[in-house]
Protein backbone atom coordinates (compact mmCIF):
# COMPACT_ATOMS: atom_id res chain seq x y z
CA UNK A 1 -12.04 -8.03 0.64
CA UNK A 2 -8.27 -8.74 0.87
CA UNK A 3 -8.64 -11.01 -2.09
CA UNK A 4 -10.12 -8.58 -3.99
CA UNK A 5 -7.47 -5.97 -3.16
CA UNK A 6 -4.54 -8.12 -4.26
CA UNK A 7 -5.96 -9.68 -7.31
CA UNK A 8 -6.96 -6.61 -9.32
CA UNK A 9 -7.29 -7.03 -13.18
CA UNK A 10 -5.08 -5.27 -15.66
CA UNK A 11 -8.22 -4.72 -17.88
CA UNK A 12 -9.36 -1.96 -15.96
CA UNK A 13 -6.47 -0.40 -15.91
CA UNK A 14 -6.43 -0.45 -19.67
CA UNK A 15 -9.93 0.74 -19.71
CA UNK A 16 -8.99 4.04 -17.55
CA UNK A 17 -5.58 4.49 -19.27
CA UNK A 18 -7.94 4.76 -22.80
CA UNK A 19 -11.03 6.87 -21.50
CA UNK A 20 -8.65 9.45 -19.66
CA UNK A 21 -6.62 9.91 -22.46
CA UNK A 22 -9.55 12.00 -23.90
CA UNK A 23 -8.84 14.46 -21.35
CA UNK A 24 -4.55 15.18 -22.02
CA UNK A 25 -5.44 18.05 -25.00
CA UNK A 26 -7.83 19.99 -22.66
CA UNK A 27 -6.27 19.65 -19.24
CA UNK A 28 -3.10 19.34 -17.98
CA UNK A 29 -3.82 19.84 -14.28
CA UNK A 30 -1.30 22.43 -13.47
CA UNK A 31 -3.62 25.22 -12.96
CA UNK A 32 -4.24 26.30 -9.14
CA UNK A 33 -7.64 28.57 -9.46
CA UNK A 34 -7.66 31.88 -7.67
CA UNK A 35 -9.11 31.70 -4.40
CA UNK A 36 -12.57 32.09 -3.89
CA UNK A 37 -12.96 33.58 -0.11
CA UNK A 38 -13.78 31.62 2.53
CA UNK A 39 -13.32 27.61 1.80
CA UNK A 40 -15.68 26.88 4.27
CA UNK A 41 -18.64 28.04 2.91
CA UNK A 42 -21.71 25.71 2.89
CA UNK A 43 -20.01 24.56 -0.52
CA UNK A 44 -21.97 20.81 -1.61
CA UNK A 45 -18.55 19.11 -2.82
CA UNK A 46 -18.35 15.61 -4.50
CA UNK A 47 -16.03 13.05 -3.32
CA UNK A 48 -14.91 9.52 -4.63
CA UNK A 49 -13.45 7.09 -2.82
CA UNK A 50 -12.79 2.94 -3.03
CA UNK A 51 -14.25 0.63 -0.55
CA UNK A 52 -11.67 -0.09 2.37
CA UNK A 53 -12.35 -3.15 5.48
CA UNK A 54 -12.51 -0.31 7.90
CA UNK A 55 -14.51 2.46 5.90
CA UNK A 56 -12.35 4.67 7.66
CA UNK A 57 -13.17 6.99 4.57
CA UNK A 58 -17.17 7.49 5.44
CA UNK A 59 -16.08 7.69 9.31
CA UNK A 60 -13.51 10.61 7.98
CA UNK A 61 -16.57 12.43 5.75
CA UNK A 62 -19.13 11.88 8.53
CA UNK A 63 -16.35 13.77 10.72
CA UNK A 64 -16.18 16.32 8.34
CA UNK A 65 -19.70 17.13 7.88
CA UNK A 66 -20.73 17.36 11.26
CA UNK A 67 -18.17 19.82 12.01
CA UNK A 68 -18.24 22.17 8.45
CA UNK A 69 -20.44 24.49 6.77
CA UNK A 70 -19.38 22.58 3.56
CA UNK A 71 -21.06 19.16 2.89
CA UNK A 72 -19.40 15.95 1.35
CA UNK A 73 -21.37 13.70 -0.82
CA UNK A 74 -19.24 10.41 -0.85
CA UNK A 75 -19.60 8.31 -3.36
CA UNK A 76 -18.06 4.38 -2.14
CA UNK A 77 -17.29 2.37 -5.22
CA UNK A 78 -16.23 -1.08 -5.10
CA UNK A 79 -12.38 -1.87 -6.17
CA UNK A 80 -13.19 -3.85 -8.81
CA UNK A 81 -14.70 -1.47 -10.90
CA UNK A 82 -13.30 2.15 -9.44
CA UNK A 83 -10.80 2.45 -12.27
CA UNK A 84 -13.24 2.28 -14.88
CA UNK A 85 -15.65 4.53 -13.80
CA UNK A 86 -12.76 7.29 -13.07
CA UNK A 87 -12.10 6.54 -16.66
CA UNK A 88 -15.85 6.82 -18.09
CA UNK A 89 -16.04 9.92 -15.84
CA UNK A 90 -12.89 11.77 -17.25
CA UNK A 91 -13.85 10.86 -20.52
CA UNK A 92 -17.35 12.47 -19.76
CA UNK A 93 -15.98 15.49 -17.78
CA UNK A 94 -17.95 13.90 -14.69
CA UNK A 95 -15.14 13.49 -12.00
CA UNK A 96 -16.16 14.61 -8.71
CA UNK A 97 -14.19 17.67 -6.91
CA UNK A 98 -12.14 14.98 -4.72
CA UNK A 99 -10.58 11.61 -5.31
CA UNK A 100 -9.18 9.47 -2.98
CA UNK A 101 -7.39 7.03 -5.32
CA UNK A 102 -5.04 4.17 -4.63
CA UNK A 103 -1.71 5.29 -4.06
CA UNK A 104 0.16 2.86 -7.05
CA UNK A 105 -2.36 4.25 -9.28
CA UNK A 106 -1.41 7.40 -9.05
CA UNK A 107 1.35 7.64 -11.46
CA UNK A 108 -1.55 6.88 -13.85
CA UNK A 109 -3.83 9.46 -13.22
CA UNK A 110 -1.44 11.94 -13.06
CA UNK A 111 0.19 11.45 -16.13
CA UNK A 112 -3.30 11.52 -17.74
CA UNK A 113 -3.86 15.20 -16.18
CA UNK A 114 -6.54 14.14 -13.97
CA UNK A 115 -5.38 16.57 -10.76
CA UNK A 116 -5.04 19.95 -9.62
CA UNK A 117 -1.66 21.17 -9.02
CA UNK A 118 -1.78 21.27 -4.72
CA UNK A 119 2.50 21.90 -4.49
CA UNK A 120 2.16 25.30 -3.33
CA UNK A 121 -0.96 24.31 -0.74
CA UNK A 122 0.55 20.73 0.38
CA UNK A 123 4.37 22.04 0.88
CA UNK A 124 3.07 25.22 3.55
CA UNK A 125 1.73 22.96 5.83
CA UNK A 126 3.24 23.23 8.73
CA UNK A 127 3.48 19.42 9.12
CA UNK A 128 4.51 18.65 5.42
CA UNK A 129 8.04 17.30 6.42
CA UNK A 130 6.42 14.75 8.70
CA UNK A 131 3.52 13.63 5.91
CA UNK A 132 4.59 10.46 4.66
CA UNK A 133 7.20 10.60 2.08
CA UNK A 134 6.57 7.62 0.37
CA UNK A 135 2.67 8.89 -0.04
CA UNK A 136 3.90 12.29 -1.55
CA UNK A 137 6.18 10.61 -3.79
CA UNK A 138 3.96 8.71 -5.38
CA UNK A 139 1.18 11.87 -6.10
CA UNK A 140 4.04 13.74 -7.44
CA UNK A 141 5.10 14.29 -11.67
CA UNK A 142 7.72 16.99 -12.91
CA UNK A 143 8.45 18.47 -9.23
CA UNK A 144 4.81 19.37 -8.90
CA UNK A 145 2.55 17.79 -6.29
CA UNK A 146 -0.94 16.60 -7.10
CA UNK A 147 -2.19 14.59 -3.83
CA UNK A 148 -1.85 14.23 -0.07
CA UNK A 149 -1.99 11.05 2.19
CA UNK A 150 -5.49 9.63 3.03
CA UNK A 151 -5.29 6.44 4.41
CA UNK A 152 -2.27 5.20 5.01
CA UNK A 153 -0.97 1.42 5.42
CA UNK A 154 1.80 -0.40 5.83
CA UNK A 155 3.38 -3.72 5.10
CA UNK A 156 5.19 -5.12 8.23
CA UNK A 157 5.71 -8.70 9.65
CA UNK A 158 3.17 -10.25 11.95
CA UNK A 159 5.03 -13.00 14.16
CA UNK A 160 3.09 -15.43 16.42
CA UNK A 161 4.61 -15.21 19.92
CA UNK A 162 2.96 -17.82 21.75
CA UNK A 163 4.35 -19.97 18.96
CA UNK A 164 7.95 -18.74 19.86
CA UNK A 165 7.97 -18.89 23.03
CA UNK A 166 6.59 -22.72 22.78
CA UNK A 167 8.73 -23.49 19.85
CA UNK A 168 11.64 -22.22 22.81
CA UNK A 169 12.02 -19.04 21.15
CA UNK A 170 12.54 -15.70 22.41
CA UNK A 171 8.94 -14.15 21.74
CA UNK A 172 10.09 -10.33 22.34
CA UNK A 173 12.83 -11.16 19.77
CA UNK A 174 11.39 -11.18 16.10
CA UNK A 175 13.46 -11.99 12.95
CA UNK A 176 16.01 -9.14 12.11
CA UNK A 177 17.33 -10.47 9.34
CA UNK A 178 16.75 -13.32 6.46
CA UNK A 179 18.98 -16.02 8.56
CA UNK A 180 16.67 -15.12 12.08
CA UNK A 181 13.64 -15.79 9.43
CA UNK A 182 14.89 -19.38 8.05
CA UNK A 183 16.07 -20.19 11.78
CA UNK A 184 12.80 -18.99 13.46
CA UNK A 185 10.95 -20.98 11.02
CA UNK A 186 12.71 -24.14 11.46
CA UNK A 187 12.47 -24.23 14.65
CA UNK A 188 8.79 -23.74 15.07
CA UNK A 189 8.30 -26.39 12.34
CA UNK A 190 10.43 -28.79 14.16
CA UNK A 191 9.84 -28.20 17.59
CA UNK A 192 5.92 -27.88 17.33
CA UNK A 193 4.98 -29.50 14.34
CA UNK A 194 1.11 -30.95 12.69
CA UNK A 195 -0.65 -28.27 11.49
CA UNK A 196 1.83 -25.78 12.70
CA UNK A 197 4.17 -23.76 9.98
CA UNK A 198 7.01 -21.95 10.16
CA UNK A 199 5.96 -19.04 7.77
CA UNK A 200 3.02 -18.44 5.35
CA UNK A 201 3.03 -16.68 1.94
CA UNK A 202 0.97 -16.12 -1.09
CA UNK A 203 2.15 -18.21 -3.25
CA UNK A 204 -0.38 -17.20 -5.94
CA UNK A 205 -1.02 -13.51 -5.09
CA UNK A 206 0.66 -11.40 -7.18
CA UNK A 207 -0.22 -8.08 -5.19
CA UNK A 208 0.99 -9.95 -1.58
CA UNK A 209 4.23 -10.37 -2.78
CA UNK A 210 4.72 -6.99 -3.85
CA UNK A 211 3.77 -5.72 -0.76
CA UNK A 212 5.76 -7.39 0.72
CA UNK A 213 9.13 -8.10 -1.02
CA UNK A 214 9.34 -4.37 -2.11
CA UNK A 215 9.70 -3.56 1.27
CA UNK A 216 12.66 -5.95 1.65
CA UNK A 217 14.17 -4.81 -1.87
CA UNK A 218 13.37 -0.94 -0.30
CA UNK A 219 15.39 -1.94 2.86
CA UNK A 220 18.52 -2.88 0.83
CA UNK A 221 18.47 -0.05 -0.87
CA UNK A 222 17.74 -2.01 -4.48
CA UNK A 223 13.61 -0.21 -5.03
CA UNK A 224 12.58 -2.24 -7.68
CA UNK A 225 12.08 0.81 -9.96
CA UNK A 226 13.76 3.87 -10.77
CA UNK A 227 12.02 7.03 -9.33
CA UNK A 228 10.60 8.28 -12.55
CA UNK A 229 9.11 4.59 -12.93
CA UNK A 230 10.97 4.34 -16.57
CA UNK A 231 13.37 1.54 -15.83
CA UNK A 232 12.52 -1.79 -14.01
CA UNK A 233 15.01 -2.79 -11.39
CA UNK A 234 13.67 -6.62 -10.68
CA UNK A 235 17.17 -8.84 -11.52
CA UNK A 236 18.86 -7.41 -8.29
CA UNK A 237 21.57 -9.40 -5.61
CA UNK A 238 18.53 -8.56 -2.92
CA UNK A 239 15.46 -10.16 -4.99
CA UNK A 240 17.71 -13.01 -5.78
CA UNK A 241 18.58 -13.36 -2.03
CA UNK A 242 14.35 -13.39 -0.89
CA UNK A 243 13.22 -15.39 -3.38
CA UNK A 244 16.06 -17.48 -2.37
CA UNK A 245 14.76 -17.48 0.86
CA UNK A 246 11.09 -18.43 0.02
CA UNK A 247 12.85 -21.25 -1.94
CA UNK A 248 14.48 -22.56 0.80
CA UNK A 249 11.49 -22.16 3.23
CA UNK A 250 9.58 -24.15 0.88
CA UNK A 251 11.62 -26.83 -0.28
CA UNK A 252 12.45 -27.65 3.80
CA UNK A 253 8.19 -27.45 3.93
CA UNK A 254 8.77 -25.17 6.54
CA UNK A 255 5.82 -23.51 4.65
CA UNK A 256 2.21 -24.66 4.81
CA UNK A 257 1.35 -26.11 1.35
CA UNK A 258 -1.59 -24.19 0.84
CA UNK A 259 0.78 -21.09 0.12
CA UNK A 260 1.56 -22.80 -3.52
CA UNK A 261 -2.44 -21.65 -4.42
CA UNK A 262 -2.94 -18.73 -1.91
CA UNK A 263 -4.41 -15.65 -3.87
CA UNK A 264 -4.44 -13.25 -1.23
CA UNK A 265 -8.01 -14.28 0.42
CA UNK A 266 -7.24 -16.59 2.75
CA UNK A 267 -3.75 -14.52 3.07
CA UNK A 268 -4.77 -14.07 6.91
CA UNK A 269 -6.82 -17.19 7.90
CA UNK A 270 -3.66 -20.02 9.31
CA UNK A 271 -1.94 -17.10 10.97
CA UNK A 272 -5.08 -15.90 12.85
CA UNK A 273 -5.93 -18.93 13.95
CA UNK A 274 -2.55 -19.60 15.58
CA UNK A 275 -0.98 -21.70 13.19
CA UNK A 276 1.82 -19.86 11.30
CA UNK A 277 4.61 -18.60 13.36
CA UNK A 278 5.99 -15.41 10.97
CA UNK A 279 4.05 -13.94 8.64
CA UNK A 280 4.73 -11.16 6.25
CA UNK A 281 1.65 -9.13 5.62
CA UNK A 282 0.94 -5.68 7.26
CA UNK A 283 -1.63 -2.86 9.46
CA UNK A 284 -4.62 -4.44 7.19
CA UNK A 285 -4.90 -7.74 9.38
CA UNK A 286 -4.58 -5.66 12.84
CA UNK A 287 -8.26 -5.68 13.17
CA UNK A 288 -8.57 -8.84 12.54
CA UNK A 289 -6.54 -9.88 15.50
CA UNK A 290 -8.15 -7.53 18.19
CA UNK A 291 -9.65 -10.96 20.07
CA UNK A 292 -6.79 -12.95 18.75
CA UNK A 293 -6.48 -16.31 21.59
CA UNK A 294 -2.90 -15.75 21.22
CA UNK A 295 0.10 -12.90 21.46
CA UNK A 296 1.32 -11.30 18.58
CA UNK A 297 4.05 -8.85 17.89
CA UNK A 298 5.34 -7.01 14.64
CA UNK A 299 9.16 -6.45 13.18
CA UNK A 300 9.67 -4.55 9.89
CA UNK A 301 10.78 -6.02 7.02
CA UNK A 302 14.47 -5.92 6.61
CA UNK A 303 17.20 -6.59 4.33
CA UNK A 304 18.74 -9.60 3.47
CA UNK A 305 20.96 -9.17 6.37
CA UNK A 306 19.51 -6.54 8.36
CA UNK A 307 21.10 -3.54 7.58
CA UNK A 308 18.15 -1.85 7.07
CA UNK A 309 14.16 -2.00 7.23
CA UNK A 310 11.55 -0.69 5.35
CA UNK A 311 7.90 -0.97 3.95
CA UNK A 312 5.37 -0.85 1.09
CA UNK A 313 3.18 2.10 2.24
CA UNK A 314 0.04 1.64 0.56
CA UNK A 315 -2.95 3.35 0.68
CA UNK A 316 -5.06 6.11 -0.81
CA UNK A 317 -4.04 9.69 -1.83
CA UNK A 318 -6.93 12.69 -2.09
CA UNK A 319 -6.86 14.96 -4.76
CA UNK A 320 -8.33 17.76 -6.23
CA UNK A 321 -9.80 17.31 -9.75
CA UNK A 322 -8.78 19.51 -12.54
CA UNK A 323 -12.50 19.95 -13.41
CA UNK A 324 -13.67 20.54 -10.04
CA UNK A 325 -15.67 24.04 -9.86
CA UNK A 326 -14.65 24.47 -5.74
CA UNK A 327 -10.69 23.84 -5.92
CA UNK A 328 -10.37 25.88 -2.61
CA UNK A 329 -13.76 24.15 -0.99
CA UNK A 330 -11.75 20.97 -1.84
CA UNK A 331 -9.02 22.05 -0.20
CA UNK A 332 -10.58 22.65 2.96
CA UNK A 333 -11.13 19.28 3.55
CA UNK A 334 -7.77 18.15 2.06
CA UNK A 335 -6.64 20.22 4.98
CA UNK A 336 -8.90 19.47 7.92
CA UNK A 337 -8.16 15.76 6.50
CA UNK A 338 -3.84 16.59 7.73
CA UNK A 339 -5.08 18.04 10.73
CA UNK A 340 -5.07 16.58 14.57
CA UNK A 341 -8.41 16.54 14.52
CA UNK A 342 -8.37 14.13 12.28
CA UNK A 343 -5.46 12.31 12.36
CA UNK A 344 -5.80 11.52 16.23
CA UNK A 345 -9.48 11.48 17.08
CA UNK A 346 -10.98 10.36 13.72
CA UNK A 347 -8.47 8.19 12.37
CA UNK A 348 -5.94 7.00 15.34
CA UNK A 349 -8.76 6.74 17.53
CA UNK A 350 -10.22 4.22 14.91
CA UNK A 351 -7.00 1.80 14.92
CA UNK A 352 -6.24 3.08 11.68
CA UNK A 353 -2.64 4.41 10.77
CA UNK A 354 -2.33 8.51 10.72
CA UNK A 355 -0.58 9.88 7.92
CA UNK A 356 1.84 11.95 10.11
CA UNK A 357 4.94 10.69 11.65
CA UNK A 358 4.67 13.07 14.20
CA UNK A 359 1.98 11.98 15.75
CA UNK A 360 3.02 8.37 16.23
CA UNK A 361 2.46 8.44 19.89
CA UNK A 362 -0.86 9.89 20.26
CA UNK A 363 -3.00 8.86 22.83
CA UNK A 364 -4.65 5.90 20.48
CA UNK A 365 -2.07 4.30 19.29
CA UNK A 366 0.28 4.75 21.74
CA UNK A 367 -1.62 2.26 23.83
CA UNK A 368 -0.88 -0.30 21.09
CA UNK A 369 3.28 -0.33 20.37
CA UNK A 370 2.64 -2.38 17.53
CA UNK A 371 0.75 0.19 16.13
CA UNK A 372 3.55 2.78 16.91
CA UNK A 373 5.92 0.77 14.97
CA UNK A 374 4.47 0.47 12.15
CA UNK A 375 3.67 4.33 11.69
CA UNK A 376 7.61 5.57 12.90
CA UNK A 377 8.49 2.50 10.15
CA UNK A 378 6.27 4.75 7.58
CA UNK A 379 9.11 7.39 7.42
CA UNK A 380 11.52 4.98 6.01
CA UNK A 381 8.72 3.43 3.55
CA UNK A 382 8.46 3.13 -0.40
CA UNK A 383 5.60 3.40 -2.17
CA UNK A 384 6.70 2.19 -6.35
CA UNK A 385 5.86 5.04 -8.84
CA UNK A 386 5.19 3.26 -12.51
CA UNK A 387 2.28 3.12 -14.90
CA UNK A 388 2.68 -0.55 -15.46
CA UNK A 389 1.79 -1.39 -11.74
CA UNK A 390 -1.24 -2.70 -12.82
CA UNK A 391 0.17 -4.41 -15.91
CA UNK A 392 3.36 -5.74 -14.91
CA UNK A 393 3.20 -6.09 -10.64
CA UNK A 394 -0.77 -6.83 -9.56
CA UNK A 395 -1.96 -9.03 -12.63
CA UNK A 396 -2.46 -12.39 -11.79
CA UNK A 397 -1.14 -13.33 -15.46
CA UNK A 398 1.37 -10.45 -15.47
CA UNK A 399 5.47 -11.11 -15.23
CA UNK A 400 6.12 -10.09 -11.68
CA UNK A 401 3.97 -13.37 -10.16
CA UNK A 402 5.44 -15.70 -12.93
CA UNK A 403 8.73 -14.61 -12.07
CA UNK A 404 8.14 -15.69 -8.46
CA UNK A 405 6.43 -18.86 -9.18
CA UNK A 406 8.87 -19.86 -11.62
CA UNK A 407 11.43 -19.46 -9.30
CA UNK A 408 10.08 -20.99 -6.14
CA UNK A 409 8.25 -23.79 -6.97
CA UNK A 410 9.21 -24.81 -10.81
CA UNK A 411 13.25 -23.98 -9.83
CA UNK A 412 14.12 -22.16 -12.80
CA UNK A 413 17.09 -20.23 -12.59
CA UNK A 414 16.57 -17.81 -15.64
CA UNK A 415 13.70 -16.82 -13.67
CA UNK A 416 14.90 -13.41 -12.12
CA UNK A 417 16.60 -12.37 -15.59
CA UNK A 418 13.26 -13.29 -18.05
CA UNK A 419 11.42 -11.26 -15.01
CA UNK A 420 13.28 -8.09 -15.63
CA UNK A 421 13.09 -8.24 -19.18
CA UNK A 422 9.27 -8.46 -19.50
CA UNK A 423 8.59 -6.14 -16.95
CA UNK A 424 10.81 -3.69 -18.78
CA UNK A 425 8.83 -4.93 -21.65
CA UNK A 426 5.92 -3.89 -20.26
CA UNK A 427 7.30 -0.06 -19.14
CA UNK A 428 8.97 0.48 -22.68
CA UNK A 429 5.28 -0.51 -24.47
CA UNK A 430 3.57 2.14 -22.16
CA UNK A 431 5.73 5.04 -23.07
C-alpha cells in the first residue's frame, strides 16, 4: 500500500486531465442548487472514494448509514487507477454525487470544473476556522471553495527512543533542528553500530520526499510553490540546506544503504523493526507501531535551524459533484462528516487524525500525545496547490526525484538550479 501511494504514475494523470476536459464548456461548477427541503431524506447518494490502510472511509459511510435516513453507496477504487476512472466518468457524465479525492489532486479537478461551489455551506460552519487550513487551501480556485477535509494526515518525524537513550541520548529530546538531526544520527551510528542507522530515507521515492521535505521548506517559510501553483519555488537557501543535509548523512553512511533504492514500500520496515534511530515519515506508519518492542516518540519537521515547524498535510477532500442530482443530500453528509460525531467517535476513536484542530484532545487521542501533536502541528501545515503534482513532484521519472538523486548521491551541484527549471518547465507547458 505505501508503495503504491508514493509511486503514482503521471499517465493517469494525463488520462484524467484529457477526459475531464470534455466537461469545461458545460460546467463550470459554480452553481449552488436551491435547496431541496430536508437533506436527510432517505436520499440513495453515490460516493467515490480511494482505497486507504485504515479504510477509515467505509468505517465513516457505515457510520453514516446506520444513523441517516439517506443511504451511501461507496464505491472503493484502488489508487492506481482512481484518476482514470474520475476521468472516463466526467467524460461520460457518470461521477457520483460525492468524491473524496486526494488532496494534491485537487487543483486538477477543480480547474477542470468537476465540483460544486460549497463556499457559502463550508465557511458557516461553526468550526470552519479550526478545519484544517492547509486542506481548504488546496479545494479552493478564484476565492471559491469546492471541498472539505476527509481524512486527514500528516507528515511528522518518527524517532526511535530506545535507540537514544542506548546511543546515550536524551530520548524525550527529539531533533529540533538540522544540526540536532546530523548529531543525533552520528551518534546512534557510532555508539550502537551493525545493522543500526542513524536515519532512513527514500532514496528512490519521489512522493516520500515530498512529503517530507515540503514540510521542512513550509517551516522556513520558502513553500515550494506559489499559492496559485503558477511559479515553482524549488532553487531555495532552505532546499539547498536539506538536501545538504541528506548529503552529508549519506556520505558519513550514517544512512542505511538500502535508502539509495527505497521506493516508498519498504519506507517503514528498518524503522519498525528497531533499527533506524530518526525517521522522517508521518501518522500513516502509527498503526503500524501499535505492538512496536520498542518506544517511539514524534517531533515535527522543522527548519533548517529551527525557527519554525511544519507539515505536508495530506489526505483526501469530499466534494460535491457538479452533476450530482442531490447537492443538499450531499451536503448532509459533508456535514455530519465535520461533526463530533464523527470526528471523535468515528474517526479519533479509530487512531485516525480528525480534521479539526479543536478537537485535538478528545478523549481518543488524547490518550496518545503523539497523536495530539501531530493534529495541533496540522494548523501550521501546507498542503502544495499545482496541476503538475503529478507530473513534476510524484513521477518516478519526473524532475523533482532527479533533482534529489542527482544531488545526493551523483554530487552534482547544478542540481537544485536544472530542478527548478524543469519543474517550471513542466507548470508553464500545463497552462
Amino acid at each position: 500500500m505505501v508503495g503504491t501511494r508514493w509511486r503514482r504514475s503521471a499517465s493517469t494523470l494525463v488520462a484524467v486531465t484529457a477526459a475531464v476536459a470534455v466537461l469545461a464548456g458545460c460546467s463550470t461548477g459554480t452553481a449552488e442548487p436551491a435547496p431541496s427541503g430536508n437533506p436527510d431524506n432517505g436520499t440513495q447518494l453515490t460516493m467515490w472514494a480511494r482505497n486507504t490502510s485504515n479504510n477509515i472511509a467505509q468505517t465513516i459511510v457505515d457510520q453514516y448509514n446506520a444513523t441517516h435516513e439517506n443511504q451511501i453507496d461507496l464505491t472503493i477504487i484502488p489508487n492506481e487507477s482512481i484518476q482514470q476512472k474520475v476521468g472516463a466518468a466526467a467524460a461520460s457524465g457518470g461521477l457520483p454525487d460525492i468524491l473524496a479525492s486526494d488532496v494534491v489532486y485537487a487543483p486538477n479537478y477543480l480547474k477542470q470544473g468537476l465540483f460544486a461551489d460549497m463556499t457559502d455551506k463550508v465557511t458557516s460552519l461553526p468550526f470552519y476556522d479550526d478545519l484544517g487550513k492547509a486542506h481548504i487551501d488546496a479545494a479552493t480556485l478564484d476565492d471559491k471553495i469546492y471541498g472539505a477535509p476527509f481524512i486527514v494526515d500528516s507528515s511528522i518525524i518518527l524517532y526511535n527512543k530506545s535507540l537514544f537513550a542506548q546511543a546515550g541520548l536524551d530520548p524525550e529530546s527529539p531533533p529540533q533542528n538540522y544540526a540536532e538531526i546530523l548529531e543525533d544520527s552520528r551518534a546512534i551510528r557510532q555508539n550502537i553500530g551493525g545493522d543500526v542507522y542513524g536515519f532512513y530515507f527514500g532514496g528512490n521515492c519521489p512522493g516520500c520526499n515530498a512529503y517530507t521535505m515540503f514540510g521542512n521548506l513550509a517551516a522556513a517559510g520558502e513553500q515550494p510553490f506559489t499559492d496559485d501553483g503558477a511559479t515553482a519555488n524549488i532553487d531555495t537557501p532552505a532546499l539547498k540546506e536539506t538536501l545538504d543535509l541528506y548529503k552529508q548523512l549519506w556520505d558519513e553512511g550514517l544512512v542505511a544503504p538500502s535508502a539509495q533504492t527505497e521506493d516508498g514500500v519498504n519506507w517503514n520496515t528498518l524503522f519498525n523493526e528497531g533499527k533506524i534511530g530518526i525517521l522522517p515519515r508521518g501518522t500513516g506508519n502509527f498503526a503500524n507501531l501499535k505492538d512496536a518492542t520498542f518506544d517511539w516518540g514524534v517531533a515535527p519537521l522543522p527548519a533548517p535551524d529551527g525557527s519554525g515547524t511544519s507539515a505536508f498535510i495530506g489526505g483526501d477532500i469530499a466534494s460535491i459533484t457538479a452533476t450530482s442530482k442531490h447537492p443538499d443530500e450531499a451536503w448532509n453528509f459533508i456535514e455530519w462528516s465535520l461533526g463530533d460525531e464523527n470526528q471523535v467517535d468515528v474517526v479519533a476513536k479509530n487512531g485516525s487524525l480528525p480534521s479539526r484542530i479543536d478537537l485535538a484532545e478528545n478523549e481518543y487521542s488524547a490518550a496518545d500525545p503523539r497523536l495530539v501533536t501531530a493534529i495541533k502541528g496540522s494548523e501550521t501545515g501546507y498542503t502544495p496547490s499545482t496541476t503538475v503534482y503529478g507530473n513534476a513532484i510524484n513521477n518516478a521519472n519526473g524532475p523533482w526525484l532527479k533533482m534529489i538523486r542527482d544531488y545526493i548521491f551523483e554530487n552534482d551541484a547544478s542540481a537544485l538550479e536544472d530542478g527548478q527549471k524543469a519543474i517550471q518547465d513542466e507548470i508553464d507547458e500545463a497552462q
